[in-house]
C-alpha atoms as a PDB file:
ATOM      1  CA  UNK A   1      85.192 -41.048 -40.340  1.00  0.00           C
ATOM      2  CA  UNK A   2      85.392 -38.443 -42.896  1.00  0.00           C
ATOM      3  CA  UNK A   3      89.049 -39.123 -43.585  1.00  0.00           C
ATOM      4  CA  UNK A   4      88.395 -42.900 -44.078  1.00  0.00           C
ATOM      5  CA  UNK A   5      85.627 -42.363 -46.444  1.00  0.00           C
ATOM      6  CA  UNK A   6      87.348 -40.449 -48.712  1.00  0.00           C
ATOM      7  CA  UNK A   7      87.649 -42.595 -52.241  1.00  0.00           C
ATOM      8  CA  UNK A   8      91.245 -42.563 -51.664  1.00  0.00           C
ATOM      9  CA  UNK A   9      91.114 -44.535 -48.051  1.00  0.00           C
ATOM     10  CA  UNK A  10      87.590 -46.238 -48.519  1.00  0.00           C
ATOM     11  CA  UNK A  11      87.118 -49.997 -48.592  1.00  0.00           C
ATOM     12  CA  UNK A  12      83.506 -50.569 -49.759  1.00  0.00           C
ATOM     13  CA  UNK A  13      83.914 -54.310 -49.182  1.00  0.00           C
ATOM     14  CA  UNK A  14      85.413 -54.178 -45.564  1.00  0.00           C
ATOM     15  CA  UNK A  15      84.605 -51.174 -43.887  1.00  0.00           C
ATOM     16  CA  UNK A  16      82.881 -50.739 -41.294  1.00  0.00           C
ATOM     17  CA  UNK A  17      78.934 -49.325 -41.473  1.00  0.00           C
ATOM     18  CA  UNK A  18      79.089 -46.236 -39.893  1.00  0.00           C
ATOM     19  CA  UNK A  19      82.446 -45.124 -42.129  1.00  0.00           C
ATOM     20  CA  UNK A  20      80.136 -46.602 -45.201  1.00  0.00           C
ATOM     21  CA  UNK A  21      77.121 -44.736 -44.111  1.00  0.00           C
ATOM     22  CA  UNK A  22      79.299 -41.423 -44.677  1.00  0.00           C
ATOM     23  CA  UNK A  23      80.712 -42.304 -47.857  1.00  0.00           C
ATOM     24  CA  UNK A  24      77.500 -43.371 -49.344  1.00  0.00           C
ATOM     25  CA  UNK A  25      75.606 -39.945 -48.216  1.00  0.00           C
ATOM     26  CA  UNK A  26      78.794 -38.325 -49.293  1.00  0.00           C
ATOM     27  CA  UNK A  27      78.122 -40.269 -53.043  1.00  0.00           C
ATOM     28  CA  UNK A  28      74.401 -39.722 -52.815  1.00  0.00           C
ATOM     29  CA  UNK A  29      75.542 -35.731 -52.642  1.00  0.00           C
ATOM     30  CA  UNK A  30      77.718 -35.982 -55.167  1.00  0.00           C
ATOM     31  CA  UNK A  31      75.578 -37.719 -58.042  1.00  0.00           C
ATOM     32  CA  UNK A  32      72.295 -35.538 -56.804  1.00  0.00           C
ATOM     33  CA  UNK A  33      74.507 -32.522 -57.595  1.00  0.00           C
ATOM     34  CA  UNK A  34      75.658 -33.898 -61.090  1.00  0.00           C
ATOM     35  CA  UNK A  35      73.020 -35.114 -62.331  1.00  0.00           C
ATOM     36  CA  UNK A  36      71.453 -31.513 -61.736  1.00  0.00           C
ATOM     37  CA  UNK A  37      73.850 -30.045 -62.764  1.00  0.00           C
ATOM     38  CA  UNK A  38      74.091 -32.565 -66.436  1.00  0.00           C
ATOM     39  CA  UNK A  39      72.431 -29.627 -68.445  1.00  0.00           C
ATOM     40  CA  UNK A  40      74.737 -27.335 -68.241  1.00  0.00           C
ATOM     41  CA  UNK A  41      77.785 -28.289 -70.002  1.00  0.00           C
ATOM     42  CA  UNK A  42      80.413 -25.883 -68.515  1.00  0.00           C
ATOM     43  CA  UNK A  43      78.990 -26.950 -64.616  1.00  0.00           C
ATOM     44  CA  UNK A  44      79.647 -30.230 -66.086  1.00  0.00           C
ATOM     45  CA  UNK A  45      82.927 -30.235 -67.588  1.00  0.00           C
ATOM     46  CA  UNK A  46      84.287 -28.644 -64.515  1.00  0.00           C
ATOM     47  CA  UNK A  47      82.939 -31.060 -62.026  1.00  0.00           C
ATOM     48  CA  UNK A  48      84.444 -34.201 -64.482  1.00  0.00           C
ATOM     49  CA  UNK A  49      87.651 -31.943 -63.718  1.00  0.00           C
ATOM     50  CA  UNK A  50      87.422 -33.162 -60.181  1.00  0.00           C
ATOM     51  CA  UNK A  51      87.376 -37.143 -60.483  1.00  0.00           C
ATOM     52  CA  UNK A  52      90.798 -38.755 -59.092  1.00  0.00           C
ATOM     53  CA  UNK A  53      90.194 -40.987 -61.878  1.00  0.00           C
ATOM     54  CA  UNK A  54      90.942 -41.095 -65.495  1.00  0.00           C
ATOM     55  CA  UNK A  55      87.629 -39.472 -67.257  1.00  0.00           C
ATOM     56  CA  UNK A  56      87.284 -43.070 -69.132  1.00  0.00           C
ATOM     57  CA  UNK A  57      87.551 -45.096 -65.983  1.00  0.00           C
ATOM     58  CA  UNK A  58      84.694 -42.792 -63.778  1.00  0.00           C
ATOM     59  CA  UNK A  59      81.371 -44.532 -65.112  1.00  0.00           C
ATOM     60  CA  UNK A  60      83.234 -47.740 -64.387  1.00  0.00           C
ATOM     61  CA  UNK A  61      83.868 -46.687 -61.091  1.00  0.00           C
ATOM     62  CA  UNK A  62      80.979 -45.288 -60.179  1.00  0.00           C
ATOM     63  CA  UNK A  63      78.692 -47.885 -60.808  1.00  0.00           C
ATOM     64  CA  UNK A  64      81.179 -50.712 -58.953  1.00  0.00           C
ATOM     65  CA  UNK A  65      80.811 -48.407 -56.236  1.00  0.00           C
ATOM     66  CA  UNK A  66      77.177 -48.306 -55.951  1.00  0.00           C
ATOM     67  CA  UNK A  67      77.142 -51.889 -56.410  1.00  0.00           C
ATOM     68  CA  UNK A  68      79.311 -52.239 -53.429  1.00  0.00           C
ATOM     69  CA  UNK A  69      76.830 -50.154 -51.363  1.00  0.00           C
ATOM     70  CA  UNK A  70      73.894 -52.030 -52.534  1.00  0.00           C
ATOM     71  CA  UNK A  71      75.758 -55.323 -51.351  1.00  0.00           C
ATOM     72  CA  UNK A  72      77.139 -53.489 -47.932  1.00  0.00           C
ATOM     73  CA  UNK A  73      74.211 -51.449 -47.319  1.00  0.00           C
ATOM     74  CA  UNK A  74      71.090 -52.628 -48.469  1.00  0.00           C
ATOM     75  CA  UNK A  75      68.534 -49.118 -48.470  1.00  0.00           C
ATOM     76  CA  UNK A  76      66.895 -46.658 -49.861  1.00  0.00           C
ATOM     77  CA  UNK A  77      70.193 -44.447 -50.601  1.00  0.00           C
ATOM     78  CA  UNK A  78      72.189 -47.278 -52.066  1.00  0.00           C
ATOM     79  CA  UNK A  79      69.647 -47.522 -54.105  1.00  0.00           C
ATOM     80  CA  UNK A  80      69.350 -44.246 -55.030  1.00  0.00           C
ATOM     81  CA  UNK A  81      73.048 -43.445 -55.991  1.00  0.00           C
ATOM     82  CA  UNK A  82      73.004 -47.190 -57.823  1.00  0.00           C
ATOM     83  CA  UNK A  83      69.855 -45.348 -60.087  1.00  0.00           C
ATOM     84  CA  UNK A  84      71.381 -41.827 -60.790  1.00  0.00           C
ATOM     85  CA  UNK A  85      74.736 -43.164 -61.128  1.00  0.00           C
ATOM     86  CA  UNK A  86      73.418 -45.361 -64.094  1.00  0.00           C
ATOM     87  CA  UNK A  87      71.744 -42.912 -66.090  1.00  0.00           C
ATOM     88  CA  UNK A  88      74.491 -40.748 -65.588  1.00  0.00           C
ATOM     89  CA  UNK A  89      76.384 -43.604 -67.489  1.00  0.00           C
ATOM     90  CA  UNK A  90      73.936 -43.427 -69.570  1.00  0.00           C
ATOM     91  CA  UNK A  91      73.764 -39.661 -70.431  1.00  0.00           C
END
């Protein structure tokens, strides 16, 4: 499940719940840790380092993927990572 979560393999409009379920708490991790981590510039900076995608092209991304889990998995985490991941657009 791991494997076919990862943003490489994942298909947020066709997979399957319990493969979602992983991604999302994997995404819910991720923007928790980054949006803690927002004040410090060099945390920051490093983590960006890490995106698969083009710097430009991550708040894009990010936010079409929440919206996907919103659709796909209507709860509390969805909505969550859909909230942090838009003020982290906005920061």
């Amino acid at each position: 499940m791991v494997e076919a979560s990862s943003d490489a393999l994942a298909d947020t409009a066709n997979g399957e719940p319990k493969v979602l379920r992983v991604s999302l708490a994997d995404k819910v991790h991720n923007a928790r840790s980054f949006l803690q981590d927002l004040p410090k510039p060099d945390v920051v900076e490093s983590v960006r380092s890490r995106f698969s995608r083009p710097l430009e092209r991550t708040p894009w991304y990010c936010v079409s993927l929440a919206d996907k889990f919103r659709q796909r998995l209507p709860s509390q985490l969805a909505d969550e990572v859909h909230t942090i991941v838009e003020a982290l657009d906005r920061a």
